[in-house]
Each structure stands twice: as C-alpha cells, then as structure tokens.
N, C-alpha and C. Protein backbone atom coordinates (compact mmCIF):
# COMPACT_ATOMS: atom_id res chain seq x y z
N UNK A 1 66.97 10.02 -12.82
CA UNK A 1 66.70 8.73 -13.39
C UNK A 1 65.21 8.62 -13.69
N UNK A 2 65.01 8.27 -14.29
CA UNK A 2 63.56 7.85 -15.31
C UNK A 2 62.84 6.73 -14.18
N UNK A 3 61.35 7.19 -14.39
CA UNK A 3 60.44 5.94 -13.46
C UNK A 3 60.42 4.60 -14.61
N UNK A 4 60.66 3.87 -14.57
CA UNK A 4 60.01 2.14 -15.14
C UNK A 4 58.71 2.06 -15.08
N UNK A 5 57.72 2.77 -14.73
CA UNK A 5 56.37 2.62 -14.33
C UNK A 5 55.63 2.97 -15.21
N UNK A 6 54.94 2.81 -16.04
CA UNK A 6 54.14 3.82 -17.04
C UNK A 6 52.83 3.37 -16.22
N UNK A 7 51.90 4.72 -16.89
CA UNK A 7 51.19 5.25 -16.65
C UNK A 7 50.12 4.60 -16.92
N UNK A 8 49.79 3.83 -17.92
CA UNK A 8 49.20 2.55 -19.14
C UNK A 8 49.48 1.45 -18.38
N UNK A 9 50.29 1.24 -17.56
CA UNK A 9 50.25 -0.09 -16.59
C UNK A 9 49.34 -0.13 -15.68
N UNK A 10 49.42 1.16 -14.88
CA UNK A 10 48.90 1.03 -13.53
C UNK A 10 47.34 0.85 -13.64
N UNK A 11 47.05 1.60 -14.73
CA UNK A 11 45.66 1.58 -15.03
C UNK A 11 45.04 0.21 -15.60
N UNK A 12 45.95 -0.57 -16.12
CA UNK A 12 45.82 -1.56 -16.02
C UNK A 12 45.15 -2.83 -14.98
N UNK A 13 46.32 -2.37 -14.14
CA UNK A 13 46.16 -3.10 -12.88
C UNK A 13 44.97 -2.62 -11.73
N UNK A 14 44.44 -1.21 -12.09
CA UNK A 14 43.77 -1.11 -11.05
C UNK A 14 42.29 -1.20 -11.52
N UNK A 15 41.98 -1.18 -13.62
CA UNK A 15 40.54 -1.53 -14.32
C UNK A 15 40.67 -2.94 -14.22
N UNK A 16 41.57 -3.99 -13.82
CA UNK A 16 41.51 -5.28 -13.64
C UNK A 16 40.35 -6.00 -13.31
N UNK A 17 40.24 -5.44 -12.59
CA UNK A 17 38.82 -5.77 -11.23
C UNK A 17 38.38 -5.36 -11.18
N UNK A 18 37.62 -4.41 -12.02
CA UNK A 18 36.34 -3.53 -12.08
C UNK A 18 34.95 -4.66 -12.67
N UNK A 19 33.75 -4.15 -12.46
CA UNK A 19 33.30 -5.29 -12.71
C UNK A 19 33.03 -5.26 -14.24
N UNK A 20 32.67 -3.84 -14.78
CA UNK A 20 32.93 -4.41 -16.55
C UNK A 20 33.85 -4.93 -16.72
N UNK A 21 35.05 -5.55 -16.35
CA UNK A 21 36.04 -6.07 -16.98
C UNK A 21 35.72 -7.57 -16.71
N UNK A 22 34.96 -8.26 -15.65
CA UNK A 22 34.60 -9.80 -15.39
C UNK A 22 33.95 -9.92 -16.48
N UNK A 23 33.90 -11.32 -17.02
CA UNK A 23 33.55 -12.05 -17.83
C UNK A 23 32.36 -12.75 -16.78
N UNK A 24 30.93 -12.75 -17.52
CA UNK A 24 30.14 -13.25 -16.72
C UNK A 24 30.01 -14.49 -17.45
N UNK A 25 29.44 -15.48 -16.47
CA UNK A 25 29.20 -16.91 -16.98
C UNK A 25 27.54 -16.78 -17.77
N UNK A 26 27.58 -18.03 -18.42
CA UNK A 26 26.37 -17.79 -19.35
C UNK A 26 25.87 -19.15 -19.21
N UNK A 27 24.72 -19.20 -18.41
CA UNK A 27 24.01 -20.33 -18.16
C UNK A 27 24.20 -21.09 -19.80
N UNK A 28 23.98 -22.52 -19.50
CA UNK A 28 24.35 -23.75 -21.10
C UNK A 28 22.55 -23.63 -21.97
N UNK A 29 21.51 -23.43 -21.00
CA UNK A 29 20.26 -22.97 -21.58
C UNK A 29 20.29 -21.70 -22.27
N UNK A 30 20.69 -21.08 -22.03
CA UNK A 30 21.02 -19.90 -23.11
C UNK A 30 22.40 -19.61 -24.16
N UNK A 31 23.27 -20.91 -23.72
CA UNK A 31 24.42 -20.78 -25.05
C UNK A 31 23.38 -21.71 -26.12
N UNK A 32 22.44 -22.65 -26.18
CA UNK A 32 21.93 -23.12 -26.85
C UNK A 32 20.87 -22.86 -27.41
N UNK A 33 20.16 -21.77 -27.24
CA UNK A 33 18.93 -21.08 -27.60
C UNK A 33 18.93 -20.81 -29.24
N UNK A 34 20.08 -20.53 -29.79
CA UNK A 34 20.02 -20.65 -31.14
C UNK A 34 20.60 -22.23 -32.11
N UNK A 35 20.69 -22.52 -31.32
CA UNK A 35 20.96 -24.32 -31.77
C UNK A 35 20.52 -25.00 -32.41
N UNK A 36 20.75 -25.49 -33.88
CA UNK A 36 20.14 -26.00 -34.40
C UNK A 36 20.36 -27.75 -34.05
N UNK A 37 20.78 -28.20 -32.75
CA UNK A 37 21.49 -29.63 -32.75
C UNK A 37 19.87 -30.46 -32.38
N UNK A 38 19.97 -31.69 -32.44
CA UNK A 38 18.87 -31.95 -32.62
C UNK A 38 17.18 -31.37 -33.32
N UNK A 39 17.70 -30.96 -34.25
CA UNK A 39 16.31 -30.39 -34.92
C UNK A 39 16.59 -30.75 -36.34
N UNK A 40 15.39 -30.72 -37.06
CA UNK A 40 15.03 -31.22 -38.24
C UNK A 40 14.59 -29.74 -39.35
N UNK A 41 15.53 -29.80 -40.41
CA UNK A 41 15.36 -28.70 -41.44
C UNK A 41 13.99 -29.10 -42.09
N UNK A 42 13.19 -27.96 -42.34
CA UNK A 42 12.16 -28.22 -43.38
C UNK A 42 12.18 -26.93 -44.37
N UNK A 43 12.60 -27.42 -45.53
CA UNK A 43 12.90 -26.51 -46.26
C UNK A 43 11.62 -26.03 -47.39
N UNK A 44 11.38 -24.51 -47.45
CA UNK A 44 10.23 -24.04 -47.67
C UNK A 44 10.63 -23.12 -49.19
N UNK A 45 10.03 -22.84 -49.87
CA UNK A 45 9.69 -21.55 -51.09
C UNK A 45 11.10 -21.92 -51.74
N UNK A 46 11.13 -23.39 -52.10
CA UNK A 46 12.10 -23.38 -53.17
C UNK A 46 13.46 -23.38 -52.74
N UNK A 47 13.68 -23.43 -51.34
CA UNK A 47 15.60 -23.76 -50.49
C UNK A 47 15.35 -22.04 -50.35
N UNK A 48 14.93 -20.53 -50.43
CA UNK A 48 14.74 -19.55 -50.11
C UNK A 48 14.27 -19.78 -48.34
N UNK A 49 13.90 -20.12 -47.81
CA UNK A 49 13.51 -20.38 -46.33
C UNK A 49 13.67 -21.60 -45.45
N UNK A 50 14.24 -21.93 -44.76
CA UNK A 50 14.67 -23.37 -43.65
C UNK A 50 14.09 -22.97 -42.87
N UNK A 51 12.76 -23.99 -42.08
CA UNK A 51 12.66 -23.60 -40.70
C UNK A 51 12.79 -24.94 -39.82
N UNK A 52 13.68 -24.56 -39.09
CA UNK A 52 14.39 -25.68 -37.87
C UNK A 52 13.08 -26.13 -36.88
N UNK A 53 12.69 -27.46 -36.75
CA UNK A 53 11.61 -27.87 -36.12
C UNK A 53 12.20 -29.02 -34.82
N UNK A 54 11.94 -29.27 -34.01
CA UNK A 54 12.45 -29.58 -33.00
C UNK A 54 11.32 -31.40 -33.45
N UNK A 55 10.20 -31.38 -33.68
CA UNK A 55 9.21 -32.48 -33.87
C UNK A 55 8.84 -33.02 -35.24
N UNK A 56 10.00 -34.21 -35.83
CA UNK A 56 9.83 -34.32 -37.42
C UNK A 56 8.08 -34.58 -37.60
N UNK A 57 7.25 -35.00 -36.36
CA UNK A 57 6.05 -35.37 -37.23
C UNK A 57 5.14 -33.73 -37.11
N UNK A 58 5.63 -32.93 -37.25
CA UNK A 58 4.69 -31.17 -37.32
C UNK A 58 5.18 -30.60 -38.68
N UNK A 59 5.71 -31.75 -39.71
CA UNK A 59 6.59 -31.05 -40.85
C UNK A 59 5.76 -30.67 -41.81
N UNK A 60 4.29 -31.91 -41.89
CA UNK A 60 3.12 -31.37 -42.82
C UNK A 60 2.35 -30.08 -42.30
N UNK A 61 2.29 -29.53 -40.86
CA UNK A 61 1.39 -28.80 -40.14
C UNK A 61 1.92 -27.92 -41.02
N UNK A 62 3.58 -27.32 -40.44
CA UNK A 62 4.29 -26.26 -41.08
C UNK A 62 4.37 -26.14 -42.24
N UNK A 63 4.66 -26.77 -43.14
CA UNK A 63 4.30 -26.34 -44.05
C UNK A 63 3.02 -26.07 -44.87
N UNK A 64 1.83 -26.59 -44.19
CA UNK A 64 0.73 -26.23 -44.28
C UNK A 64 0.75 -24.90 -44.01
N UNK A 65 0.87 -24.61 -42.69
CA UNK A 65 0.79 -23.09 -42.22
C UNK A 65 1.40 -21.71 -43.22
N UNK A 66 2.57 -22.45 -43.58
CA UNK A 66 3.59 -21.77 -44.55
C UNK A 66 2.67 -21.15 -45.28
N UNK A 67 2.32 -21.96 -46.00
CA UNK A 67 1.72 -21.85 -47.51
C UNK A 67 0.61 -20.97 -47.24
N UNK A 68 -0.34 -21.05 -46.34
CA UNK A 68 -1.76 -20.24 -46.23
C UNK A 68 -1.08 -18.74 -45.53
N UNK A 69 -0.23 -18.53 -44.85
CA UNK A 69 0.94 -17.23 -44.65
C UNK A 69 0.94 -16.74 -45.95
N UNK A 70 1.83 -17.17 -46.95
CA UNK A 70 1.83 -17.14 -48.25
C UNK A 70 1.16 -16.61 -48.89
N UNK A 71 0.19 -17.27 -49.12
CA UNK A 71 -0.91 -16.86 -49.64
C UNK A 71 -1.61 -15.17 -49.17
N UNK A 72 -1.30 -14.60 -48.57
CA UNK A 72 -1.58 -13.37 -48.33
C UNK A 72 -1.29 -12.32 -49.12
C-alpha cells in the first residue's frame, strides 16, 4: 500500500518555523517614511519634478534653491 505522506508536505511543516519564514513586524515610523500624507507638492521645471515639503511656508526657499542647482 502506498504512503499518503508526500515528501513536499513534511517539508512544509518542518520550514514552517524557521525563522526566514516569520514575517517580521515593521515599526508604523518606517511604513511611513515614504509618505506623502500630510505634505505639500511643489512642483518644479515645468510638472518634470514634484518635491514633497512637509512646511508650506519653505516653498519660496525651495524653489529658490532649485533654480540656483539649475543653474549649474
């Protein structure tokens, strides 16, 4: 009579719990690090560049800065 067991199971059950197989948690300060939620678009070189600013009143600085970058 034939085993029911394959071979592809067991290994299954025993890489279960290995620790590459845990899913690690991911602190909420680093799921948000690329976030644009609360920030303000300032759009630069014609809609070619957005840069996401966290402080609407630094929108003249940056794009000040932009432009003399630019200028290079």
């Amino acid at each position: 009579m034939k085993s029911t067991h394959h071979a592809g199971m067991s290994d299954l059950l025993e890489n279960r719990m290995g620790v590459s197989n845990q899913k690690v948690s991911v602190p909420r300060s680093k799921l948000s690090a690329g976030s644009v939620v609360n920030k303000y678009p300032v759009v630069l070189d014609d809609g070619r560049t957005i840069i996401f600013i966290s402080d609407k009143s630094r929108e003249r600085e940056i794009r000040l800065r932009y432009a003399l970058k630019k200028g290079y």
